[in-house]
PDB file of N, CA and C in Angstrom:
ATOM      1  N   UNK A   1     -21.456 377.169-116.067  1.00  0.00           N
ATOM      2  CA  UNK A   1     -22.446 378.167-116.396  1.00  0.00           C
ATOM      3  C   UNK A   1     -21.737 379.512-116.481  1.00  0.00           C
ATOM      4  N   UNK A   2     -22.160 380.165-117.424  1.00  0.00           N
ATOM      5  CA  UNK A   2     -21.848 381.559-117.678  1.00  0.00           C
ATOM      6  C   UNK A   2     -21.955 382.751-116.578  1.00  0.00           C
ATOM      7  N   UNK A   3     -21.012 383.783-116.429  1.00  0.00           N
ATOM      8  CA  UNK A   3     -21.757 384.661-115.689  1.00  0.00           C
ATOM      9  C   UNK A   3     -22.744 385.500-115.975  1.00  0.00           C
ATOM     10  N   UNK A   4     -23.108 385.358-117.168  1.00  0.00           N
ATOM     11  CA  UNK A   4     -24.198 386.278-117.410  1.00  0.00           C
ATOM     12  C   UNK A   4     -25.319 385.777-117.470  1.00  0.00           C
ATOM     13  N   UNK A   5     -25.494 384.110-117.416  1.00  0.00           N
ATOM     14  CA  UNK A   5     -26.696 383.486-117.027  1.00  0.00           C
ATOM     15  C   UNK A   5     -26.593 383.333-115.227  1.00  0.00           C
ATOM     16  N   UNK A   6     -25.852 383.109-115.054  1.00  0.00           N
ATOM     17  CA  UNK A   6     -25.608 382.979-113.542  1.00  0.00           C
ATOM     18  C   UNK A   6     -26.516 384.437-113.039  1.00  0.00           C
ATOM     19  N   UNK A   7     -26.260 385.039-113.376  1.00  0.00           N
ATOM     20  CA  UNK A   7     -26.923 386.388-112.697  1.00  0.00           C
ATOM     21  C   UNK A   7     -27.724 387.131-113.036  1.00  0.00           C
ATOM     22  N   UNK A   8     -28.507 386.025-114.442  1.00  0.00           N
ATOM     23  CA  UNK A   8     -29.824 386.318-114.595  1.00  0.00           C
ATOM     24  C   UNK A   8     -30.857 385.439-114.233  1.00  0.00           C
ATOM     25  N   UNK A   9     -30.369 384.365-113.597  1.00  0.00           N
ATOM     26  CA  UNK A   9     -31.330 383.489-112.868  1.00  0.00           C
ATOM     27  C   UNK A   9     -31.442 383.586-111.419  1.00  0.00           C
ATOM     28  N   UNK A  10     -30.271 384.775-110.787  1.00  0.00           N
ATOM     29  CA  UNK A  10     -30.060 384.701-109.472  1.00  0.00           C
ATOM     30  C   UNK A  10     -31.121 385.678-109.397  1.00  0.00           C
ATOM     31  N   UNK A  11     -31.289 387.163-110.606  1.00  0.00           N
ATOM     32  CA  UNK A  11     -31.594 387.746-110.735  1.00  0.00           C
ATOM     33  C   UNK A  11     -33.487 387.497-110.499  1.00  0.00           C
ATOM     34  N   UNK A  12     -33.765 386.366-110.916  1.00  0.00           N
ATOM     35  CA  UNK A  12     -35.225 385.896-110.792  1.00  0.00           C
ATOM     36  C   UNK A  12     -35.281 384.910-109.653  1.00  0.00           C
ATOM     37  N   UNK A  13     -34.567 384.984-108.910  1.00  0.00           N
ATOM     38  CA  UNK A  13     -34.533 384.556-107.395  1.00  0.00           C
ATOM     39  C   UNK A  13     -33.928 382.535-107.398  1.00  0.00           C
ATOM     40  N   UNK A  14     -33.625 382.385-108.153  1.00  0.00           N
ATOM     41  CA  UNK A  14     -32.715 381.285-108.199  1.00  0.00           C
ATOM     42  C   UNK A  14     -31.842 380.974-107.245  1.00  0.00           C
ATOM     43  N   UNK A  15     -32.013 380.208-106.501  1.00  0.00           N
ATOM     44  CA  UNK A  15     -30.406 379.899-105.668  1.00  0.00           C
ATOM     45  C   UNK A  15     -29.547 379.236-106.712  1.00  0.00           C
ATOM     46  N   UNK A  16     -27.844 379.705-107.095  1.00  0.00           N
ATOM     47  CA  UNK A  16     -27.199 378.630-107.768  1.00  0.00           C
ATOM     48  C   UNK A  16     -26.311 378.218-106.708  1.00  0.00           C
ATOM     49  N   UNK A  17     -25.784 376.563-107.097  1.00  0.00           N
ATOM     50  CA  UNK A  17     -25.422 376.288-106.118  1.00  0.00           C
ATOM     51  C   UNK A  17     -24.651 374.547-106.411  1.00  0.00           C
ATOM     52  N   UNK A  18     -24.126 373.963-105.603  1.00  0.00           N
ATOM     53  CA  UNK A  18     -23.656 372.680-106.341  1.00  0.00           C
ATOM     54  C   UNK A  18     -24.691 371.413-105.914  1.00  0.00           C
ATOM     55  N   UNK A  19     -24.670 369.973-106.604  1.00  0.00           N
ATOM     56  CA  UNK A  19     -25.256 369.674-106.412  1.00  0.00           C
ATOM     57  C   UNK A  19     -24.765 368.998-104.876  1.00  0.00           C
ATOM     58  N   UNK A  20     -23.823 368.690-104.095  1.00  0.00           N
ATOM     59  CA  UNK A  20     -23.361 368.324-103.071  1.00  0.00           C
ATOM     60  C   UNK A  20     -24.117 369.846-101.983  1.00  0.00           C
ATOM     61  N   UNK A  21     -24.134 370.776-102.521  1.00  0.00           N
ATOM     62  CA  UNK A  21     -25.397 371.548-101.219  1.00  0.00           C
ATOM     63  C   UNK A  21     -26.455 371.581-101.375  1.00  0.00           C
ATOM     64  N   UNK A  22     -27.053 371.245-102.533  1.00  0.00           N
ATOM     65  CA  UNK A  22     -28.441 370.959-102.868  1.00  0.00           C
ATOM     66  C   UNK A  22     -28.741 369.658-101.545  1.00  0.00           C
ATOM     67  N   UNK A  23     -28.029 368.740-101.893  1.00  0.00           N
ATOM     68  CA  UNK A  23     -28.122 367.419-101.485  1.00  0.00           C
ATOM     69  C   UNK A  23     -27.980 367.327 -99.772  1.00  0.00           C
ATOM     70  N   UNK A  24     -27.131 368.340 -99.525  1.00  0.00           N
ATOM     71  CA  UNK A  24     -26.648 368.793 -98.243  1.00  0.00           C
ATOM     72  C   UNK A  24     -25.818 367.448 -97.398  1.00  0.00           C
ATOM     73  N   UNK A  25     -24.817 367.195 -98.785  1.00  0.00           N
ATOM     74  CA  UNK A  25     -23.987 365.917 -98.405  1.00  0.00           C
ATOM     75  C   UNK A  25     -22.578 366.338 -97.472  1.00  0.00           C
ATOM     76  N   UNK A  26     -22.226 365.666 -97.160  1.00  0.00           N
ATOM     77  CA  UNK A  26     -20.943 365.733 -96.253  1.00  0.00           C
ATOM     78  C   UNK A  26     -19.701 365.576 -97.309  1.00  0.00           C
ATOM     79  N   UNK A  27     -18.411 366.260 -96.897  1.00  0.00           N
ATOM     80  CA  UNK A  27     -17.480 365.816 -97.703  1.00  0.00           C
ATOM     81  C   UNK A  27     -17.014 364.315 -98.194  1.00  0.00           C
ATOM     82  N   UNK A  28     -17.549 363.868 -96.995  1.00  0.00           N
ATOM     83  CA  UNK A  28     -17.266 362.218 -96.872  1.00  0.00           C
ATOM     84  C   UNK A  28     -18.185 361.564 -97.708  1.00  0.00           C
ATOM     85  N   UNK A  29     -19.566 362.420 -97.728  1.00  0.00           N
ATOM     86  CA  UNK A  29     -20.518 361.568 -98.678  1.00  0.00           C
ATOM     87  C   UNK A  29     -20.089 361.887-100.085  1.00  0.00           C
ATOM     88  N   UNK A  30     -19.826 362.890-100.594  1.00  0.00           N
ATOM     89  CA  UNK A  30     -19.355 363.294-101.383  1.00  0.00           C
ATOM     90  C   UNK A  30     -18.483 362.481-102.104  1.00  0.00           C
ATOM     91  N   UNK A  31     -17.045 362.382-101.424  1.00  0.00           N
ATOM     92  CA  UNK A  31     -16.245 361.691-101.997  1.00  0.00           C
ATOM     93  C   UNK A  31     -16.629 360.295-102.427  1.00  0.00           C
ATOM     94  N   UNK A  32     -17.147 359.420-101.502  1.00  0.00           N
ATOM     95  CA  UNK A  32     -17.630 358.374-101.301  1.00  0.00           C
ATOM     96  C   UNK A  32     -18.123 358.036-102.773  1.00  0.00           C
ATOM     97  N   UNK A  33     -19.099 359.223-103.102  1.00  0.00           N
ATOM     98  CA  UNK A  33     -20.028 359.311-104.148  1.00  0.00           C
ATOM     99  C   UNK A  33     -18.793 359.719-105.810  1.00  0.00           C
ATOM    100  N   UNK A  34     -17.767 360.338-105.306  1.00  0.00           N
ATOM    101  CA  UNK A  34     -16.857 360.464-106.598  1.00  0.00           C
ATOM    102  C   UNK A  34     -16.013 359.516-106.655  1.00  0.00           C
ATOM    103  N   UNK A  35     -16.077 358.143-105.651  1.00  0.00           N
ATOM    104  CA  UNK A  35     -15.303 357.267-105.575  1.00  0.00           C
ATOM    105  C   UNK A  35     -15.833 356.290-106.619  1.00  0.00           C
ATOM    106  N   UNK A  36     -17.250 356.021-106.071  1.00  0.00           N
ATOM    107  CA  UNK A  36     -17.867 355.121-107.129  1.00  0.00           C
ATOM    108  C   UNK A  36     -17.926 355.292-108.205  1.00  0.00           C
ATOM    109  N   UNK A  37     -18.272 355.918-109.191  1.00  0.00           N
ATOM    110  CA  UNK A  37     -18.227 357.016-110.197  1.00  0.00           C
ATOM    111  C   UNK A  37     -16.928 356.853-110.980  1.00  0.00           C
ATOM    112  N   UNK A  38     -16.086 356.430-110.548  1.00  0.00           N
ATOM    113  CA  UNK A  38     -14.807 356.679-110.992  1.00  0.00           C
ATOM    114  C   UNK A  38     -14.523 355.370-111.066  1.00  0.00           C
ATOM    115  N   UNK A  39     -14.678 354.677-109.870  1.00  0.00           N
ATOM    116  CA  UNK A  39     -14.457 352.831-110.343  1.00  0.00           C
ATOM    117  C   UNK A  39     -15.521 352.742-111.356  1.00  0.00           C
ATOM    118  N   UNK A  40     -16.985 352.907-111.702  1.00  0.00           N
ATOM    119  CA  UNK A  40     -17.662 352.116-112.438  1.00  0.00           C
ATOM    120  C   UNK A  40     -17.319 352.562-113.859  1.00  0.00           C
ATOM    121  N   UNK A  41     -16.625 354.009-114.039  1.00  0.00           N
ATOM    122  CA  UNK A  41     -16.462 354.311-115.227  1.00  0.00           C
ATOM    123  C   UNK A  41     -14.959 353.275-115.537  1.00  0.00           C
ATOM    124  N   UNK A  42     -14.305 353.267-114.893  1.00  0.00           N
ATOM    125  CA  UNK A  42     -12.981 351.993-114.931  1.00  0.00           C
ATOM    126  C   UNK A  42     -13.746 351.258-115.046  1.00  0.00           C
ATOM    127  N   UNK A  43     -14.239 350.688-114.456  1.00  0.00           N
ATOM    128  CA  UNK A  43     -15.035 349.209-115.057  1.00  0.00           C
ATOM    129  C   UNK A  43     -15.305 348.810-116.475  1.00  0.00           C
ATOM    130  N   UNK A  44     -16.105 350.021-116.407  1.00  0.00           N
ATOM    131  CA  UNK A  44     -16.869 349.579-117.751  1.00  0.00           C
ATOM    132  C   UNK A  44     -15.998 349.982-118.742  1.00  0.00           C
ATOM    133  N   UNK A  45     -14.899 350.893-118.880  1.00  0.00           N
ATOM    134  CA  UNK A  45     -13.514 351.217-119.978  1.00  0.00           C
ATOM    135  C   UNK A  45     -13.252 349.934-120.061  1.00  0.00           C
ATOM    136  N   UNK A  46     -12.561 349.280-118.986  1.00  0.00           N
ATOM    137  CA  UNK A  46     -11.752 348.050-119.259  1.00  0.00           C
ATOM    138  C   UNK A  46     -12.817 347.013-119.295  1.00  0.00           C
ATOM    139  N   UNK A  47     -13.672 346.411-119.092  1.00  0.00           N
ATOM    140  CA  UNK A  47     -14.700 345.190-119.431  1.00  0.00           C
ATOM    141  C   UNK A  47     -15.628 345.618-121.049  1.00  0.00           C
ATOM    142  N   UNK A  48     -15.013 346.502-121.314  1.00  0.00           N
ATOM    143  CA  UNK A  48     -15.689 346.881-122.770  1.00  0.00           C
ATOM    144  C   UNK A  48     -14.249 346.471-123.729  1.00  0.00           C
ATOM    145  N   UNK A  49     -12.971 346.712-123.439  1.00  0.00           N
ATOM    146  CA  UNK A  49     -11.894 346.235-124.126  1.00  0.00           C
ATOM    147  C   UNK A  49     -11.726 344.841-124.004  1.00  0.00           C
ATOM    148  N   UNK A  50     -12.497 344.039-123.242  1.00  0.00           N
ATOM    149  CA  UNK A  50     -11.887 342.731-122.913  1.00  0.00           C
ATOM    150  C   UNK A  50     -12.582 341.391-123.083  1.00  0.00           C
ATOM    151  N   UNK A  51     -14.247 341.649-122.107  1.00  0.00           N
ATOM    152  CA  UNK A  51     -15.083 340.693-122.816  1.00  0.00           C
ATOM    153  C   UNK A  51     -16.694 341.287-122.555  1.00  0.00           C
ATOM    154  N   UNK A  52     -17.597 340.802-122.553  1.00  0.00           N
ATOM    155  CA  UNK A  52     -18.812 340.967-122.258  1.00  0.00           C
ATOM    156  C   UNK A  52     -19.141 341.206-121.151  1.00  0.00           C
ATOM    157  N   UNK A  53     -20.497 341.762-120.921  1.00  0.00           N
ATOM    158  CA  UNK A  53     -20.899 341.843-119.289  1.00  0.00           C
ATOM    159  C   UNK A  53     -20.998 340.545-118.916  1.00  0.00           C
ATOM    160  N   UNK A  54     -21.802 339.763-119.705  1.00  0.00           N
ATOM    161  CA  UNK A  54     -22.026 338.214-119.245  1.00  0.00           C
ATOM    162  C   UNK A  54     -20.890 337.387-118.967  1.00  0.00           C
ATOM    163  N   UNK A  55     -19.764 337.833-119.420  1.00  0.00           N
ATOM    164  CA  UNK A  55     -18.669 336.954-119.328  1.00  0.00           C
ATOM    165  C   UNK A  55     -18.107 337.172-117.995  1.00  0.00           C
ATOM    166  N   UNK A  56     -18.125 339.031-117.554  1.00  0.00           N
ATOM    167  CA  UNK A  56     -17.280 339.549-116.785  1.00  0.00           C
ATOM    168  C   UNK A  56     -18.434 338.953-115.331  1.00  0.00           C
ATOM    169  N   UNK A  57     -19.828 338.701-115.597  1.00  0.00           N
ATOM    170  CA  UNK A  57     -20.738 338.265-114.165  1.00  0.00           C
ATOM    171  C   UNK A  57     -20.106 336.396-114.210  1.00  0.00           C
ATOM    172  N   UNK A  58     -20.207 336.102-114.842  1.00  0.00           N
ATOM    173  CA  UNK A  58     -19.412 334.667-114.704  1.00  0.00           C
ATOM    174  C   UNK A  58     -18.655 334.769-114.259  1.00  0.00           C
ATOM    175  N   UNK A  59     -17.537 335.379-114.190  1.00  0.00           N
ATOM    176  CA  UNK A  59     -15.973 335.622-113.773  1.00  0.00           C
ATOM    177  C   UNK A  59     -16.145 335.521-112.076  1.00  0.00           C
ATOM    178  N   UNK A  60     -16.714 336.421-111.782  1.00  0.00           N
ATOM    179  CA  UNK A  60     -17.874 337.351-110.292  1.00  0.00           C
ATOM    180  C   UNK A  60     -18.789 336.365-109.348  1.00  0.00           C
ATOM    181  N   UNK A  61     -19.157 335.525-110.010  1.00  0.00           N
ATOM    182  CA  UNK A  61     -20.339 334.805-109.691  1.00  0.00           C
ATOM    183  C   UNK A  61     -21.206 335.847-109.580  1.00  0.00           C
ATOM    184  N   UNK A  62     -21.928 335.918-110.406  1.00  0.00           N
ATOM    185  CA  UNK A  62     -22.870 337.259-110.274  1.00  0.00           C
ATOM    186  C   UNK A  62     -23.557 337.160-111.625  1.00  0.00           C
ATOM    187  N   UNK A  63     -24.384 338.462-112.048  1.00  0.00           N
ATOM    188  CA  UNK A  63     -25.584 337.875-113.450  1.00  0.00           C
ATOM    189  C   UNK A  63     -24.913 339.340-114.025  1.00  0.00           C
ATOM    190  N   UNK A  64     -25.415 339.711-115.609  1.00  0.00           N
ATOM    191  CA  UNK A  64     -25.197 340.564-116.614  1.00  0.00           C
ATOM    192  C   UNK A  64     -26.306 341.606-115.451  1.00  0.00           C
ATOM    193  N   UNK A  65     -27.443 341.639-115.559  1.00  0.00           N
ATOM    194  CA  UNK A  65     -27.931 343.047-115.029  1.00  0.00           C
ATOM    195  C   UNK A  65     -26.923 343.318-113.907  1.00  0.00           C
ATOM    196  N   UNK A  66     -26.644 342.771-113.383  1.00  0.00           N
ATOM    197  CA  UNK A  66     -25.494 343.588-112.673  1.00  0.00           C
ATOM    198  C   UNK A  66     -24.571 344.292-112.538  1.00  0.00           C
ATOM    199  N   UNK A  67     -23.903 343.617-113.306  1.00  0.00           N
ATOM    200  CA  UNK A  67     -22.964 344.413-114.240  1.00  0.00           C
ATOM    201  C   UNK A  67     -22.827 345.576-114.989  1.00  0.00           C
ATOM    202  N   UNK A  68     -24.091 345.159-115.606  1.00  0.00           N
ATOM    203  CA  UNK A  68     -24.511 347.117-116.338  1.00  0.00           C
ATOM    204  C   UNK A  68     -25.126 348.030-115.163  1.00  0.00           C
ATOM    205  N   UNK A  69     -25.637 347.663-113.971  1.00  0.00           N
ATOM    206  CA  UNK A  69     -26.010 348.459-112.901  1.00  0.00           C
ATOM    207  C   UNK A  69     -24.278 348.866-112.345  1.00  0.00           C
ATOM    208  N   UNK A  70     -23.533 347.862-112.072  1.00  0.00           N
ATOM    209  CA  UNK A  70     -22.157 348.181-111.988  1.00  0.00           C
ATOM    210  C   UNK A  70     -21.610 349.971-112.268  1.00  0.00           C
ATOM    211  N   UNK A  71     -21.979 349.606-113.478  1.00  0.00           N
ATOM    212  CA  UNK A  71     -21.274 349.960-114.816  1.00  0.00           C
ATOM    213  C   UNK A  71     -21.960 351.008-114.669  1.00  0.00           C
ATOM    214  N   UNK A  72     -22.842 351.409-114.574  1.00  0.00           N
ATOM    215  CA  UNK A  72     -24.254 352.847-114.351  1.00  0.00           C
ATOM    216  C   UNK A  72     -24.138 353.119-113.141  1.00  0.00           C
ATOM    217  N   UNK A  73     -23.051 352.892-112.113  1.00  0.00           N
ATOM    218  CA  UNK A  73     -23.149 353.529-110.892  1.00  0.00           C
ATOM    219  C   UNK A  73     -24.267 353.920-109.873  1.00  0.00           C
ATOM    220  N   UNK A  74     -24.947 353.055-110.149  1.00  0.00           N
ATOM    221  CA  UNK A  74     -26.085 352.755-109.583  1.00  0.00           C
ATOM    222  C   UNK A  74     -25.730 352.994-108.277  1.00  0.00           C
ATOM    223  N   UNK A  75     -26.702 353.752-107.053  1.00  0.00           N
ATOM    224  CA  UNK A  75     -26.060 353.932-105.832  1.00  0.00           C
ATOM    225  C   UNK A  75     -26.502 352.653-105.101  1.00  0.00           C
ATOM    226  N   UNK A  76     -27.105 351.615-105.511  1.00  0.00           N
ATOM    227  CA  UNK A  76     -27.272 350.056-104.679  1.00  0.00           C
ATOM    228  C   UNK A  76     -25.863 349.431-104.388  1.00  0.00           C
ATOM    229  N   UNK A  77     -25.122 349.645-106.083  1.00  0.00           N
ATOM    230  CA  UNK A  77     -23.533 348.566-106.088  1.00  0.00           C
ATOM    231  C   UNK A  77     -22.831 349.300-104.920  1.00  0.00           C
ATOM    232  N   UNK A  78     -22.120 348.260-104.380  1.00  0.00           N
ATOM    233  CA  UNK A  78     -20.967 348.370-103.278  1.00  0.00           C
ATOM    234  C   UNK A  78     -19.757 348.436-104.089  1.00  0.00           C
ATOM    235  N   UNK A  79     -18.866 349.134-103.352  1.00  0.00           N
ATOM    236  CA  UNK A  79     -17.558 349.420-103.427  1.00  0.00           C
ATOM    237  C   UNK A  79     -17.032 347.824-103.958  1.00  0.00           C
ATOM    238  N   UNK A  80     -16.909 347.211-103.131  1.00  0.00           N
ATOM    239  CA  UNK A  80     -16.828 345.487-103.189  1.00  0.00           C
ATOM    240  C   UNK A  80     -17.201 344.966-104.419  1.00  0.00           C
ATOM    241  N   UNK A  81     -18.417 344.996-105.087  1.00  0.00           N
ATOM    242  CA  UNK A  81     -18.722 344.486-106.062  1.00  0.00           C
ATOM    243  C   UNK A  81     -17.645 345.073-107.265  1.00  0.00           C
ATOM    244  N   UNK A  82     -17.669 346.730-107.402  1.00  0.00           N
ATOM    245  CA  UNK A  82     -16.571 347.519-108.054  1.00  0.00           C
ATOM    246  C   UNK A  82     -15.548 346.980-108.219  1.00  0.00           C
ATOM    247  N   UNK A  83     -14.759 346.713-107.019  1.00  0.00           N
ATOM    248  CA  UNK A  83     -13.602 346.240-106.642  1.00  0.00           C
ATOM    249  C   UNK A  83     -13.296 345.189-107.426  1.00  0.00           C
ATOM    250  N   UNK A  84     -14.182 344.055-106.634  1.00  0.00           N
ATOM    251  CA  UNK A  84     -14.046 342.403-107.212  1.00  0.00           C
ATOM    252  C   UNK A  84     -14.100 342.451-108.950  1.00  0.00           C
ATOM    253  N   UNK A  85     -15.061 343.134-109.694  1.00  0.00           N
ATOM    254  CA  UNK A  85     -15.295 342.940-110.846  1.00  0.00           C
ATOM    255  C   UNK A  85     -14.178 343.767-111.506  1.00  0.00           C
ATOM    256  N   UNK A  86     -13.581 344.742-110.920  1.00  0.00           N
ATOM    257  CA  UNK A  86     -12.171 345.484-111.545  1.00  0.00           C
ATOM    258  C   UNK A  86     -11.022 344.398-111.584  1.00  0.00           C
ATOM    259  N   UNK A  87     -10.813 343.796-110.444  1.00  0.00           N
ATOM    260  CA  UNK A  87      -9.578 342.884-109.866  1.00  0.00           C
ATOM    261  C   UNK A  87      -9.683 341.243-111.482  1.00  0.00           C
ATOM    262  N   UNK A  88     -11.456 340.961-111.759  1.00  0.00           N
ATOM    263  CA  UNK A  88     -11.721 340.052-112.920  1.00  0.00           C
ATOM    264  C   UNK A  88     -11.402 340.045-113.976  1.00  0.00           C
ATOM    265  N   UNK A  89     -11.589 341.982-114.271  1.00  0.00           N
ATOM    266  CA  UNK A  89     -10.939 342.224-116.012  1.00  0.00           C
ATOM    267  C   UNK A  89      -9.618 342.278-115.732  1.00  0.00           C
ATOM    268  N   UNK A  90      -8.781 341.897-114.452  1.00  0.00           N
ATOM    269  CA  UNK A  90      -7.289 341.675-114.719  1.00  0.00           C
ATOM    270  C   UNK A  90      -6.771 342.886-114.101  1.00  0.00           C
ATOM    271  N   UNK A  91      -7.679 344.363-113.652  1.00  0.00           N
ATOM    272  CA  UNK A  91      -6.874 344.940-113.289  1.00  0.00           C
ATOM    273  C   UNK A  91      -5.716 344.918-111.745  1.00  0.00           C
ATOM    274  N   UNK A  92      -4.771 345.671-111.617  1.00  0.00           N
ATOM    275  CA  UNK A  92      -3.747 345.580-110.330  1.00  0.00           C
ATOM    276  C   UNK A  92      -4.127 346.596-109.186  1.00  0.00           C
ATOM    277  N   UNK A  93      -4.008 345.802-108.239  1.00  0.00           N
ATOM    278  CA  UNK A  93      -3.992 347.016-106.764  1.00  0.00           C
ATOM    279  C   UNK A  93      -4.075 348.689-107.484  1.00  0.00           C
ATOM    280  N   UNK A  94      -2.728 348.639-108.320  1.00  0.00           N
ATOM    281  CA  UNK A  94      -2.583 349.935-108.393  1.00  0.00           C
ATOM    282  C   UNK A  94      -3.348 350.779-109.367  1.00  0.00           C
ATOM    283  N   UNK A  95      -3.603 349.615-110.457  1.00  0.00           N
ATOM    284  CA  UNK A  95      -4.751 350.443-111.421  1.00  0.00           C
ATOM    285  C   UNK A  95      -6.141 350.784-110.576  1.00  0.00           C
ATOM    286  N   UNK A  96      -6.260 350.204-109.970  1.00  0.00           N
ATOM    287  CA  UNK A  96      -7.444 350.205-109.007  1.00  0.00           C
ATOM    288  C   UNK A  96      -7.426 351.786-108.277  1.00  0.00           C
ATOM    289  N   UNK A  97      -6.290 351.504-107.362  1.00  0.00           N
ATOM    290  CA  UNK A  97      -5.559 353.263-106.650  1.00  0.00           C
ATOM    291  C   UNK A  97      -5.758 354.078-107.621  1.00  0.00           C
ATOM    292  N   UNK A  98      -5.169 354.078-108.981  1.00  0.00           N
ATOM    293  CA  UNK A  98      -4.971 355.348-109.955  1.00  0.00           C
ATOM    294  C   UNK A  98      -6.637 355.285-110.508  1.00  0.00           C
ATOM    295  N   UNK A  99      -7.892 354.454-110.308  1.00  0.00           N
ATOM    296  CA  UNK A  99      -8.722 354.735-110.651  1.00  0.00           C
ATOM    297  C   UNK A  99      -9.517 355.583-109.180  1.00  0.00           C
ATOM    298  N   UNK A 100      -9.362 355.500-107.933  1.00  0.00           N
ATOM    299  CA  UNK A 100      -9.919 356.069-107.238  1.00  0.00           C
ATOM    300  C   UNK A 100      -9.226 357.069-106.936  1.00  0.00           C
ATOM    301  N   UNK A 101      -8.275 357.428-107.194  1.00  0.00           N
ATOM    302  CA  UNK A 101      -6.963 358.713-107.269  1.00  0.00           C
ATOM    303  C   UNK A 101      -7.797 359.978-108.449  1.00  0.00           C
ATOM    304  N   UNK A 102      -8.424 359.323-109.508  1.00  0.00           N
ATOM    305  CA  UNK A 102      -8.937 359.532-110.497  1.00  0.00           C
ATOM    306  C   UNK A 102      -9.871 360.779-110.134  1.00  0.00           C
ATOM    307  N   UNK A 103     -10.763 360.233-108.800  1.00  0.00           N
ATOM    308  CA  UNK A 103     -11.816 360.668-108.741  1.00  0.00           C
ATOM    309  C   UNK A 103     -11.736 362.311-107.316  1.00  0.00           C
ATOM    310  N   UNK A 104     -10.538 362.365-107.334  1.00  0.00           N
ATOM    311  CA  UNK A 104     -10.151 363.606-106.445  1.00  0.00           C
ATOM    312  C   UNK A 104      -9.276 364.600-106.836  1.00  0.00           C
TER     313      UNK A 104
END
C-alpha cells in the first residue's frame, strides 16, 4: 500500500496493520502458517507437471478432493499429508527443505 493511501485511511481512523496482528498470531503460528503455504504451493507446481490429482490420491491412499484441499492450503491438511504427497510426485528430503526454506 501506498503512503498516501496509508495515511488517508489512518486519517479516517483506520488501524493499518498486518494480517498476523489482526489475527494476533504468534511467530510460531505464523510461520507454521507460511510453512504450509509454501509446501502446498510445491505441491501443486510439481503434481501439475507430472500427473493428476486422482493419480497423485492413489499414489497417497487418499481421494482427489483432497488433494485439491492439499493444494488450496486449506488450514484442515497436516503438514504430513503435504509431506507424504510431496515425497509421491518424487520429490527429495531436500526439495522438500528448499520448499519450506522457501517460505522464510
Amino acid at each position: 500500500m501506498d503512503r498516501s493511501k496509508r495515511e488517508r485511511l489512518q486519517a479516517k481512523g483506520w488501524k493499518i496493520g498486518t494480517v498476523s496482528e489482526f489475527l494476533e498470531l504468534t511467530p510460531e503460528e505464523s510461520a507454521l502458517i507460511e510453512i504450509k503455504l509454501a509446501l502446498s504451493r510445491s505441491l501443486k507446481q510439481r503434481r501439475q507437471n507430472l500427473m493428476t490429482q486422482t493419480e497423485l490420491a492413489e499414489k497417497i491412499d487418499s481421494n482427489q478432493p483432497d488433494i485439491a484441499i492439499a493444494e488450496n492450503a486449506d488450514a484442515s491438511v497436516s503438514i504430513e499429508l503435504l509431506i507424504r504427497a510431496m515425497l509421491a510426485t518424487g520429490a527429495t528430503v531436500k526439495e522438500i527443505g528448499e520448499a519450506i526454506a522457501s517460505a522464510g
